[in-house]
Protein backbone atom coordinates (compact mmCIF):
# COMPACT_ATOMS: atom_id res chain seq x y z
CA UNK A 1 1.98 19.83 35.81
CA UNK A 2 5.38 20.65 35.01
CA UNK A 3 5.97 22.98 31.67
CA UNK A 4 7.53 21.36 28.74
CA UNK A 5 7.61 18.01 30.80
CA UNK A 6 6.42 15.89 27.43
CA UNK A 7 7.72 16.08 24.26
CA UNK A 8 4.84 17.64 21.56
CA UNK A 9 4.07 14.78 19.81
CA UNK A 10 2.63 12.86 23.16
CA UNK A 11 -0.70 11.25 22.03
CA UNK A 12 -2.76 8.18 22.02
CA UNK A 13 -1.21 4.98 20.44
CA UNK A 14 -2.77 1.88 19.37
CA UNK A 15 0.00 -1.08 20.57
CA UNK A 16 -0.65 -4.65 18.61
CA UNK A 17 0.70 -7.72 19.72
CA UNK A 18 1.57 -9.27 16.71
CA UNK A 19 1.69 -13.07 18.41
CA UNK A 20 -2.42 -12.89 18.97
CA UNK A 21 -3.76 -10.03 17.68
CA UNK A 22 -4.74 -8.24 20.95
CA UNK A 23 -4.65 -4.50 20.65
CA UNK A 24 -4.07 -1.70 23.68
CA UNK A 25 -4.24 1.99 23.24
CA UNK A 26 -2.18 4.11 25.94
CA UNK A 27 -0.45 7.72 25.36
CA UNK A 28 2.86 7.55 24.13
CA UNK A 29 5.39 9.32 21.62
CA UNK A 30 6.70 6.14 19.64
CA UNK A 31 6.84 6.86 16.03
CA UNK A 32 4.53 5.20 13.78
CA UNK A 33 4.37 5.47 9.99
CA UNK A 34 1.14 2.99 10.22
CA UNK A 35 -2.19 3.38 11.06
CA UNK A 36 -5.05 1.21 12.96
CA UNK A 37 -8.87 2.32 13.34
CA UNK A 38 -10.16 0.58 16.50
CA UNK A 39 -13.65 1.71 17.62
CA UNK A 40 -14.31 3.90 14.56
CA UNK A 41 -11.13 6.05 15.75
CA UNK A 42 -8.06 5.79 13.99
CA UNK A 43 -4.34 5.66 15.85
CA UNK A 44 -0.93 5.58 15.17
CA UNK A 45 0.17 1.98 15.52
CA UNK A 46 3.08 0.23 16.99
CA UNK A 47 3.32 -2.86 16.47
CA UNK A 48 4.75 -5.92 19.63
CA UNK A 49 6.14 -9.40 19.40
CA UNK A 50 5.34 -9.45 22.89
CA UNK A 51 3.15 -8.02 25.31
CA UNK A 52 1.53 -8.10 28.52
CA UNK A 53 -1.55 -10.36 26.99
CA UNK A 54 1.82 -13.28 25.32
CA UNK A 55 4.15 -13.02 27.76
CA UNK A 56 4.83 -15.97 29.93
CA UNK A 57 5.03 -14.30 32.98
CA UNK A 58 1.65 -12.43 32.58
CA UNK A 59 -0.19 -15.30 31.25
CA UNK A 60 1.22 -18.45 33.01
CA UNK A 61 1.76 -20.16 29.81
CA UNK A 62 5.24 -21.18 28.22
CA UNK A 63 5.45 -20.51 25.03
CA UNK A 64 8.45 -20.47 22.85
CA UNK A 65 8.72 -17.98 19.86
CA UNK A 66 11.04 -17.26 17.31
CA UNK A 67 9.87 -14.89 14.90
CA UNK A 68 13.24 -13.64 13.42
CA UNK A 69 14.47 -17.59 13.40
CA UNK A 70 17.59 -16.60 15.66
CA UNK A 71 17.76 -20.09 16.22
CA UNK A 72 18.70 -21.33 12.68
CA UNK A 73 20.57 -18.18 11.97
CA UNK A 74 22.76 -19.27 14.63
CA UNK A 75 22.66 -23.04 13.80
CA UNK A 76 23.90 -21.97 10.20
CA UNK A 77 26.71 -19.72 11.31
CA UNK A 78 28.38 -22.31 13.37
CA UNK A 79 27.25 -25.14 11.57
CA UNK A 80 31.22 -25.84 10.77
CA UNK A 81 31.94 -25.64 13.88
CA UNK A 82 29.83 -27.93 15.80
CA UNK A 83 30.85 -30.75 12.72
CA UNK A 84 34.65 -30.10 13.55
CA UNK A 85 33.60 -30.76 17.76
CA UNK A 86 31.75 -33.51 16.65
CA UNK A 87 34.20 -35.30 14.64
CA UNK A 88 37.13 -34.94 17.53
CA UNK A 89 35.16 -36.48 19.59
């Protein structure tokens, strides 16, 4: 193996996908202020709105989520607008 090829803080990390809960632990150097204990060990946690185990392509199912509710941020913010289109027409 190549010296210095990883940074120093390459170690195990617990991954959580937040949409259902499923947890995966894989060696990475993604910070992580929180913690998880998963088989009586504890890791570093990062946590996913989407994974491998939500993701439509992986699982087949279509599934629409909108955590941050982009949607009605953007409905609001052009809320005028769409009234002024509506009324010209």
């Amino acid at each position: 193996m190549k010296k210095d090829l990883h940074p120093e803080n390459y170690r195990l990390v617990a991954f959580k996908d937040m949409s259902n809960e499923k947890v995966f632990i894989t060696r990475s150097c993604a910070p992580s202020k929180e913690t998880i204990t998963v088989d009586g060990v504890e890791y570093p946690v990062v946590k996913l709105e989407v994974s491998s185990y939500s993701h439509p392509f992986f699982t087949g199912k279509m599934k629409f989520v909108d955590t941050a509710g982009r949607v009605d941020k953007f409905r609001n913010k052009y809320k005028a607008h769409y009234e002024k289109v509506a009324a010209n027409k």
